[in-house]
Structure formats: structure tokens, C-alpha cells
C-alpha atoms as a PDB file:
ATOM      1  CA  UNK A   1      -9.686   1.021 -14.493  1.00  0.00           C
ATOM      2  CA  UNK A   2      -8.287   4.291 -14.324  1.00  0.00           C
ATOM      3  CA  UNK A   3      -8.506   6.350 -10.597  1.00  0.00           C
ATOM      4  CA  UNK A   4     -10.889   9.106 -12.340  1.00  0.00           C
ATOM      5  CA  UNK A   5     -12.795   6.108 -14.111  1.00  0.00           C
ATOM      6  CA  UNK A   6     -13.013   4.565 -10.533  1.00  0.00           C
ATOM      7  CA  UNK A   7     -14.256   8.062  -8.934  1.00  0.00           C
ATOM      8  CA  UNK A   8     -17.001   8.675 -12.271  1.00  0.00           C
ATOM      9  CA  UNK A   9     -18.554   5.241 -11.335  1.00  0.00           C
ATOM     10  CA  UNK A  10     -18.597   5.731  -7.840  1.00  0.00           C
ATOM     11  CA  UNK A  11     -20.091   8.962  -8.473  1.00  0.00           C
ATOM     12  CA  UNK A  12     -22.561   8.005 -11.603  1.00  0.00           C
ATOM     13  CA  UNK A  13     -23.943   5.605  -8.166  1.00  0.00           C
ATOM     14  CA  UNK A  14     -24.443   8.525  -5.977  1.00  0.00           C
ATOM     15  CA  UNK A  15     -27.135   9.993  -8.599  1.00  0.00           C
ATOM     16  CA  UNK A  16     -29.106   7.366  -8.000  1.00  0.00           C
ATOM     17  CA  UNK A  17     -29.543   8.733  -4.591  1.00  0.00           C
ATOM     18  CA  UNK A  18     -29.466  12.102  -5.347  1.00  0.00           C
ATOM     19  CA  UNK A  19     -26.310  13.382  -2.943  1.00  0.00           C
ATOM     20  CA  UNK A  20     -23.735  13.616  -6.043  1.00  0.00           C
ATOM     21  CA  UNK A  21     -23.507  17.361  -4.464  1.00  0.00           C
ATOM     22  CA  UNK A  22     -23.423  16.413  -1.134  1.00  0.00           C
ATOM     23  CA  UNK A  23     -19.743  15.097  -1.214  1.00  0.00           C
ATOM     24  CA  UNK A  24     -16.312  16.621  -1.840  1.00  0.00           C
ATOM     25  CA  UNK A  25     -14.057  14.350  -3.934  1.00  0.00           C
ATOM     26  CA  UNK A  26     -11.857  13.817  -1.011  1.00  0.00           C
ATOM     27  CA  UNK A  27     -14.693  12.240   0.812  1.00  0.00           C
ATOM     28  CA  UNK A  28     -15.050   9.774  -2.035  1.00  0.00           C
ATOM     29  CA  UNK A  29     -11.862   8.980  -2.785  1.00  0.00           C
ATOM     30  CA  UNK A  30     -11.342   7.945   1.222  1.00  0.00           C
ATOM     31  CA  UNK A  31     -14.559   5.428   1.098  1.00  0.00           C
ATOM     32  CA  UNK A  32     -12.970   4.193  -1.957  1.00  0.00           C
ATOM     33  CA  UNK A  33      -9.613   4.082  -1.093  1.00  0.00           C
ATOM     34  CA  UNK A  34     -11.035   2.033   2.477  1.00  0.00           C
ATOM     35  CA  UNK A  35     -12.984  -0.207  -0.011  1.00  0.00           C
ATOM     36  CA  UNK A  36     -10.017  -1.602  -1.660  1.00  0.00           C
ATOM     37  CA  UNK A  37      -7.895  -1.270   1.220  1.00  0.00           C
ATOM     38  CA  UNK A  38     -10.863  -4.309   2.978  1.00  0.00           C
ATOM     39  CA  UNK A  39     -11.031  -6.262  -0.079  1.00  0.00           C
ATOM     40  CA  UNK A  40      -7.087  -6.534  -0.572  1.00  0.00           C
ATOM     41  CA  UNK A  41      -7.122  -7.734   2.982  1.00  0.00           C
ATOM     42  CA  UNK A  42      -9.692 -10.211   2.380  1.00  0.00           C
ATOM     43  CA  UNK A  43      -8.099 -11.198  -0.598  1.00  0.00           C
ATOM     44  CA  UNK A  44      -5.049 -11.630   1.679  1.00  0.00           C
ATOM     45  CA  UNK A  45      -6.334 -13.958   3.794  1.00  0.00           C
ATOM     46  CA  UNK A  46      -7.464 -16.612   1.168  1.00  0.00           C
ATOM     47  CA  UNK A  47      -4.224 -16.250  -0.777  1.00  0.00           C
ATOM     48  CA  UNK A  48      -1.481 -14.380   0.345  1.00  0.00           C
ATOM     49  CA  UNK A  49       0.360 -15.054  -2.503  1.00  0.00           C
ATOM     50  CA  UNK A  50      -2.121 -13.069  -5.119  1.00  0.00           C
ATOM     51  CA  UNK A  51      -1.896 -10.003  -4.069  1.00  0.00           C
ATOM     52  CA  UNK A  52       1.214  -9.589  -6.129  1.00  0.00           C
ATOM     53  CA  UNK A  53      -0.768  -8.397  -9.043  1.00  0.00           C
ATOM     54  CA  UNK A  54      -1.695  -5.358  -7.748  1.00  0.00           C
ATOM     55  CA  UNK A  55       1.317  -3.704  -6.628  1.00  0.00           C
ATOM     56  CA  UNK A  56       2.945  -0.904  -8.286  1.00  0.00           C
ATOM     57  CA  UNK A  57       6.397  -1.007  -8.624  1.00  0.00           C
ATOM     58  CA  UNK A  58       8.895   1.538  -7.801  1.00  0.00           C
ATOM     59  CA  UNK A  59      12.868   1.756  -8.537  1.00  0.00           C
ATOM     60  CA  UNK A  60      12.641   0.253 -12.325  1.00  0.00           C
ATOM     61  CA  UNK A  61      13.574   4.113 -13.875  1.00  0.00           C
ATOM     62  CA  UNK A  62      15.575   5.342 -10.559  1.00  0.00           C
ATOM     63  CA  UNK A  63      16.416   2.580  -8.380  1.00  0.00           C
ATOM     64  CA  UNK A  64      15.866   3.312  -4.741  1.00  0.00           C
ATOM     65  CA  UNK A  65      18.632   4.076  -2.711  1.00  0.00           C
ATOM     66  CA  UNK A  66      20.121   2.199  -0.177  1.00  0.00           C
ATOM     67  CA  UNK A  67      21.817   4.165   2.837  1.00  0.00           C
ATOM     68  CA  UNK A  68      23.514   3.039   5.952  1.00  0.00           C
ATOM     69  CA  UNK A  69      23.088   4.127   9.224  1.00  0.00           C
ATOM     70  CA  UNK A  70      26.354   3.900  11.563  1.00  0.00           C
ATOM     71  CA  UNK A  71      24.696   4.046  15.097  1.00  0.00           C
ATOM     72  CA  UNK A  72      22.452   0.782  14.343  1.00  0.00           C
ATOM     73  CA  UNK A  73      25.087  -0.822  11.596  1.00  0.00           C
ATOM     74  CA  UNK A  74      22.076  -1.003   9.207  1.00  0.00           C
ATOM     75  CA  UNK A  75      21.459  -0.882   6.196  1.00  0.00           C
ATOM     76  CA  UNK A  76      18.148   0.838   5.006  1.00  0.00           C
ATOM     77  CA  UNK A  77      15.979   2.382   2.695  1.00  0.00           C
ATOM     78  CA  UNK A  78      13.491   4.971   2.500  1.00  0.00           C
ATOM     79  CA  UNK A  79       9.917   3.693   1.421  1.00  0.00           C
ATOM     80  CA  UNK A  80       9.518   5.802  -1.754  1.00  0.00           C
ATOM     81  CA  UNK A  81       5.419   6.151  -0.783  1.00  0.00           C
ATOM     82  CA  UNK A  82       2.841   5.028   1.911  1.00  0.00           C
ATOM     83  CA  UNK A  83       2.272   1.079   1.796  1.00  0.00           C
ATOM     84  CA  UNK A  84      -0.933  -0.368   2.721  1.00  0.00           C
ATOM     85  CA  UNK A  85       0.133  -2.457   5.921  1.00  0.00           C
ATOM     86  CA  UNK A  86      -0.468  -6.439   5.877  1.00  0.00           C
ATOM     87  CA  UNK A  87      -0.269  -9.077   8.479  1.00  0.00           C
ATOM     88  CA  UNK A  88       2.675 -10.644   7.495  1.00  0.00           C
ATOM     89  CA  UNK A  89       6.360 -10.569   7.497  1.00  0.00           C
ATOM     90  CA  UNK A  90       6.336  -8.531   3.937  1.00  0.00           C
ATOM     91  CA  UNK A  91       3.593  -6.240   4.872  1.00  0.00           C
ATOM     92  CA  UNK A  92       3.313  -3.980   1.717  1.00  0.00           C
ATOM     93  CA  UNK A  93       6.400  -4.388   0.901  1.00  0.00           C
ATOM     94  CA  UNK A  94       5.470  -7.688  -1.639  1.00  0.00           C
ATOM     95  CA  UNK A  95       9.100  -8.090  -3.448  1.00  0.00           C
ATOM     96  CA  UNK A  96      12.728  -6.527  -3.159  1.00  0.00           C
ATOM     97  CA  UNK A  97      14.967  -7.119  -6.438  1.00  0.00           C
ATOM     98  CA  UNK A  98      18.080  -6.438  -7.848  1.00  0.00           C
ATOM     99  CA  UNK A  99      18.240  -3.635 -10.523  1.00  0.00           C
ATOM    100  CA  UNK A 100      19.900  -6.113 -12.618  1.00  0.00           C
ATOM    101  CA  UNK A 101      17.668  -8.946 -11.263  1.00  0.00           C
ATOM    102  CA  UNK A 102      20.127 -11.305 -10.325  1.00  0.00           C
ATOM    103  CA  UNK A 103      20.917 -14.696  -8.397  1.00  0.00           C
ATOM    104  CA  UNK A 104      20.345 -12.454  -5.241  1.00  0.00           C
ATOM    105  CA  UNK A 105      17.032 -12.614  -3.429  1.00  0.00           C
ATOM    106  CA  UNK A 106      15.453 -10.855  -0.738  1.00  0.00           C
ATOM    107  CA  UNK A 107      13.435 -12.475   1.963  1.00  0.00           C
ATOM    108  CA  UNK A 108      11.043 -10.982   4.815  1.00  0.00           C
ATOM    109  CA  UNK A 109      11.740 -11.607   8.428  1.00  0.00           C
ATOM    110  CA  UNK A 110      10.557  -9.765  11.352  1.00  0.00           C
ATOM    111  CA  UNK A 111      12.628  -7.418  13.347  1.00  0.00           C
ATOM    112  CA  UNK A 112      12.932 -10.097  15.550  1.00  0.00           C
ATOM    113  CA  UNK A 113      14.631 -12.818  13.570  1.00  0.00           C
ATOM    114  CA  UNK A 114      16.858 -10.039  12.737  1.00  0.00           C
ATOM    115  CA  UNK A 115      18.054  -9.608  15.830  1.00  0.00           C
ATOM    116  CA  UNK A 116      18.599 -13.508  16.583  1.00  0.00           C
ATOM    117  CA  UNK A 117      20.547 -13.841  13.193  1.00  0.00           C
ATOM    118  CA  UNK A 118      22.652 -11.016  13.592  1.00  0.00           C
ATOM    119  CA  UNK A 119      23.987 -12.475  17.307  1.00  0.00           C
ATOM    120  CA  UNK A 120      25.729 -14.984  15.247  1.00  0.00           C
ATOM    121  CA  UNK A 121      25.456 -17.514  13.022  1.00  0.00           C
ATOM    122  CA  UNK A 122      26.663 -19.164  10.043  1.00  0.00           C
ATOM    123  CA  UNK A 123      23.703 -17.569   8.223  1.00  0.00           C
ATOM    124  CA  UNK A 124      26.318 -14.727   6.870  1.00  0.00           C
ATOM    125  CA  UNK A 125      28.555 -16.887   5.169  1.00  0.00           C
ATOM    126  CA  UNK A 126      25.376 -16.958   2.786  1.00  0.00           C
ATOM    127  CA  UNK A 127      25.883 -14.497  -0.344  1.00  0.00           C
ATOM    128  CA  UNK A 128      23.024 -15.216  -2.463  1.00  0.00           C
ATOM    129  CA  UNK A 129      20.683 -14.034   0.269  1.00  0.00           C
ATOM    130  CA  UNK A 130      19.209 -10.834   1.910  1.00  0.00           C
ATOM    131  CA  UNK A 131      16.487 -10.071   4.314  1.00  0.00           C
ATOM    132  CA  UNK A 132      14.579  -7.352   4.515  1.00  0.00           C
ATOM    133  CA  UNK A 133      12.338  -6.016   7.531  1.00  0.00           C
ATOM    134  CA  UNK A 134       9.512  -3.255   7.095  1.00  0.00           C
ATOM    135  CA  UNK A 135       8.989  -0.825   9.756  1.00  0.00           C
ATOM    136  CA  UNK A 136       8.494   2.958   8.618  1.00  0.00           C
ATOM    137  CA  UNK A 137      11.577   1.729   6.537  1.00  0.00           C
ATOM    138  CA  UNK A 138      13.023  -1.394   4.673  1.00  0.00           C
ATOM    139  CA  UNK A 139      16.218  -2.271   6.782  1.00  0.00           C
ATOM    140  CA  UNK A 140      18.423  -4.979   4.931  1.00  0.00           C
ATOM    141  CA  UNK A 141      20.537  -7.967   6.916  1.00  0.00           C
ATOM    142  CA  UNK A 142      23.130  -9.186   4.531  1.00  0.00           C
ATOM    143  CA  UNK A 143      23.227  -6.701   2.314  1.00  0.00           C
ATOM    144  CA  UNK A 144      26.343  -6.589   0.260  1.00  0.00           C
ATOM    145  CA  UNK A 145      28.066  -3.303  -1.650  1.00  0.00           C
ATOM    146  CA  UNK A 146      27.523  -4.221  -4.844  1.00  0.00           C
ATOM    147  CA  UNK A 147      23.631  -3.294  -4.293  1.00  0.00           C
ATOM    148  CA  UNK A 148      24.363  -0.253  -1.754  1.00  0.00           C
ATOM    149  CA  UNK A 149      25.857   1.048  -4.809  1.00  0.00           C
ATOM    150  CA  UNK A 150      23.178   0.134  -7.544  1.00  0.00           C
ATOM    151  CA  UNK A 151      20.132   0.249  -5.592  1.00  0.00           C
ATOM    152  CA  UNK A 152      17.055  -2.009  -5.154  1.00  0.00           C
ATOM    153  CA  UNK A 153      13.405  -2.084  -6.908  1.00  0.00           C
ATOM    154  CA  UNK A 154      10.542  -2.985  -5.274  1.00  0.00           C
ATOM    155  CA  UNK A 155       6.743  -3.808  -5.454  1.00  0.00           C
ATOM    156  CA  UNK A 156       4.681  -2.077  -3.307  1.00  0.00           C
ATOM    157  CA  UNK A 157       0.731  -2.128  -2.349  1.00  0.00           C
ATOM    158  CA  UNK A 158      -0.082   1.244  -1.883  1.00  0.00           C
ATOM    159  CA  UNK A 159      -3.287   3.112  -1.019  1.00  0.00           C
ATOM    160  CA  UNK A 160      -5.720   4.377  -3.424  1.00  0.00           C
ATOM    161  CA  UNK A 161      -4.581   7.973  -2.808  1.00  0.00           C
ATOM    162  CA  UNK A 162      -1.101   7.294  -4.137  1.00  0.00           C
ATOM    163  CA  UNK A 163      -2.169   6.734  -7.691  1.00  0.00           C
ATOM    164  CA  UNK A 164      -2.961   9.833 -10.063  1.00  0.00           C
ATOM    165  CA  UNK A 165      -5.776  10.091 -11.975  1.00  0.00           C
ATOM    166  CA  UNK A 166      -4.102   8.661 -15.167  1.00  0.00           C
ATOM    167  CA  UNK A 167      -3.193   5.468 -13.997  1.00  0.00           C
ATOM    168  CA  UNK A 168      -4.851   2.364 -13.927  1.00  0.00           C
ATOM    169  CA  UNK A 169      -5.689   0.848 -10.636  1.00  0.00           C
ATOM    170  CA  UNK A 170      -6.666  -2.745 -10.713  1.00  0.00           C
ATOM    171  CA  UNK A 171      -9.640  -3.775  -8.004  1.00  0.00           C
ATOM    172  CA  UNK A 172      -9.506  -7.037  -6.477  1.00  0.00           C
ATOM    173  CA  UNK A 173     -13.465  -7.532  -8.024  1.00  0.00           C
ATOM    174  CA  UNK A 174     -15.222  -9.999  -5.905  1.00  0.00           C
ATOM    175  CA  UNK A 175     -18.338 -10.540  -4.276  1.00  0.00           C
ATOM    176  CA  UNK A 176     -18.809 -11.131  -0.440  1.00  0.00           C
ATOM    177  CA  UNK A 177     -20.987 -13.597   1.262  1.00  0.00           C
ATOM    178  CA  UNK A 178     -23.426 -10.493   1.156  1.00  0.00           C
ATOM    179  CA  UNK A 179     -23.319 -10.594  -3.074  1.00  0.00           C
ATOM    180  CA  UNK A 180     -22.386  -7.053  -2.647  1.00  0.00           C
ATOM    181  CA  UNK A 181     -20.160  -5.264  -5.663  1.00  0.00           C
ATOM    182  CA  UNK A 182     -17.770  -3.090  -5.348  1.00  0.00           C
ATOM    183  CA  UNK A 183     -19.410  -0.046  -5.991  1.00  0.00           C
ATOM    184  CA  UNK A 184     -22.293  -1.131  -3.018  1.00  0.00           C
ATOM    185  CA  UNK A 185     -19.518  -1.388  -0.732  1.00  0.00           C
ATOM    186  CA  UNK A 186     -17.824   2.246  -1.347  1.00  0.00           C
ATOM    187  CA  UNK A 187     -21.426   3.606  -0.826  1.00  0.00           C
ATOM    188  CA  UNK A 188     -21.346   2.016   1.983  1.00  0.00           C
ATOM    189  CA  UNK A 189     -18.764   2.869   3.405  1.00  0.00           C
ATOM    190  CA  UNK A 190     -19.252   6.322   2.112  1.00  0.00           C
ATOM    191  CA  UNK A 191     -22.598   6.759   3.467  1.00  0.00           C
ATOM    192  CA  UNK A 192     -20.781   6.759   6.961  1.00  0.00           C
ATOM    193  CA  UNK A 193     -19.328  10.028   6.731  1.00  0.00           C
ATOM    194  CA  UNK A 194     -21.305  12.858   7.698  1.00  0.00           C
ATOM    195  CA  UNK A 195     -22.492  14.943   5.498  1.00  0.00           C
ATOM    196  CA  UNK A 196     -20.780  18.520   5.726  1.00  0.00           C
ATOM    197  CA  UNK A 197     -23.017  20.482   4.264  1.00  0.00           C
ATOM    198  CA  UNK A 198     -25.580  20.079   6.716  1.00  0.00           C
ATOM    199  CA  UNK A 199     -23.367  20.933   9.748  1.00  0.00           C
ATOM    200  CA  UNK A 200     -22.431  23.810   7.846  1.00  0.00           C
ATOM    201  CA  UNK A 201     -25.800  25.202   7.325  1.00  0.00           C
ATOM    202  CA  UNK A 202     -26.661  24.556  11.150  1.00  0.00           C
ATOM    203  CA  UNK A 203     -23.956  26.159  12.344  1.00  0.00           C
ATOM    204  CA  UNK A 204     -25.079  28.965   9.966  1.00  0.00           C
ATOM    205  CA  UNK A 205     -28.537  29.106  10.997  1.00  0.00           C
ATOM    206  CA  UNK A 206     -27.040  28.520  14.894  1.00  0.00           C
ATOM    207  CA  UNK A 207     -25.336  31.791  14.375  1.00  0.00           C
ATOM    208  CA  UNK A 208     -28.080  34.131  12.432  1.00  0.00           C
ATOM    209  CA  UNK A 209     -30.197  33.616  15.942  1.00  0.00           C
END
């Protein structure tokens, strides 16, 4: 579905209740955006591996750059958007390629491993392979010029917020153990956010006395 198709459904719910008013867009987008963020995680833990279809992918028209940084000898690039954090070695960061997706592939390790394999081994007389670690950036071990001048693409989970209202978001549909839908669990979720208007008008009412 498209993000506004998401937000009319979520919203054509709220009538039922009678609040439509009662929320700023914001408010729903951020139930909705935690809503998907739960279910991708859930998803996660039954199959890792799945969550590849939802990314969207970044670096296919302009490839993202790939910059090194002389007081750390790394290598590094920029995440081109917020990622929705995972609790794995890839966190949102699902798949690094090659723009001209060659024999070259990228691998996740932790920042960890990175440090053990860069204090020497014979793990760098390996060409065909790169690893990447996530932090607030992608930093490459490995990485060879050819892609420092060309760039990288990758696939990305990202939040709801990221998306604009044109594009299609795909939900991870399922129901929990609770035969709950979707839209049940954004009202949910929703439904725990104050409502501002009513602050407002005590604070008004506070201040006429």
C-alpha cells in the first residue's frame, strides 16, 4: 500500500470511535510507524532472512559514496537515511553491492571481529571479499579502490517516516497469537498517546480562573 493509503485506513478506523479529530497526523503516523517497526522485529525473529523484501534500496541512480578517514585508516560511508536497528550483525543495513554487481560481496561482522581481523591475518590476501560494520555509519574492512571510486548500493529497512506519501510501503501482514490485524494494533498503540486537545483546553480553562 501506499503511506497515505496506510494513514486513510488507519484513520477510516478511528471513525469508528469517533476521535478522527482528536489526532494530528504526526501522532498517527508514529503509532504506525511503531506498528511496523514490532512486527518487522517479530518477523525477524522467525526468519531473519525475510525481511529482505521490505527494504528500500538506495545507491541504484547515485551510488553512495565511499570516503576514508585517515585518523582510524577506515573506510566508510554515510547512511543515506535512518535504518530501523536489528539484533544482528547487519542491523538495517540488509545487503551492500557493487554498482556493477560483481564477484565482490559484502559480509556483516561486528566491530569487534573487525578489530581481531585487522591485527593480522591472512584474511587480506582475500579479494573477492568485504565486510561491513554498522554503527551510525557503514565502515568497510577490505575494501579495495576500484569501489572507493564507483561507490556501493545498498538495501536498507527504514522507518515508516522515511517513505513519502507516494510510495508503496509493504507491511509484514500477520496475525499475533492475539488474532489481532494490523490496523488493531496501530490503534493500539495509538490509543497510548495522550490526547492533546484535552490538555490544551485544561490548561485553557486553568488559566481563565
Amino acid at each position: 500500500m501506499r503511506k497515505d493509503e496506510i494513514r486513510s485506513l488507519i484513520i477510516n478506523n478511528l471513525r469508528k470511535y469517533n476521535v478522527t479529530e482528536i489526532y494530528h497526523p504526526r501522532f498517527i503516523d508514529a503509532a504506525i510507524e511503531e506498528t511496523i517497526n514490532q512486527m518487522l522485529w517479530e518477523l525477524w525473529s522467525v526468519d531473519s532472512l525475510s525481511i529482505q523484501r521490505y527494504v528500500k534500496r538506495f545507491g541504484y541512480l547515485v551510488p553512495i559514496a565511499v570516503s576514508y578517514e585517515a585518523s582510524t585508516r577506515l573506510y566508510y560511508s554515510i547512511l543515506p537515511t535512518t535504518i530501523v536497528p536489528f539484533r544482528d550483525k547487519s542491523s538495517g543495513v540488509r545487503r551492500i553491492s557493487t554498482v556493477i554487481q560483481g564477484g565482490v560481496r559484502f559480509y556483516p561482522m561486528d566491530s569487534r571481529e573487525m578489530d581481531l581481523i585487522q591485527n593480522g591475518s591472512y584474511v587480506n590476501t582475500i579479494t573477492s571479499i568485504i565486510g561491513y560494520s554498522v554503527t551510525d555509519r557503514i565502515e568497510y574492512y577490505n575494501m579495495s579502490a576500484a569501489i572507493v571510486t564507483t561507490g556501493v548500493r545498498a538495501d536498507l529497512i527504514v522507518p515508516f517516516s522515511v517513505y513519502t506519501d507516494a510510495e508503496t510501503v509493504l507491511l509484514p501482514e500477520f496475525k499475533d497469537d492475539q488474532n489481532e490485524t494490523f490496523a488493531d494494533r496501530v490503534l493500539k498503540n495509538l490509543f497510548k498517546i495522550p490526547v492533546a486537545d484535552l490538555y490544551e483546553n485544561k490548561t485553557f480553562e486553568e488559566n481563565k480562573q
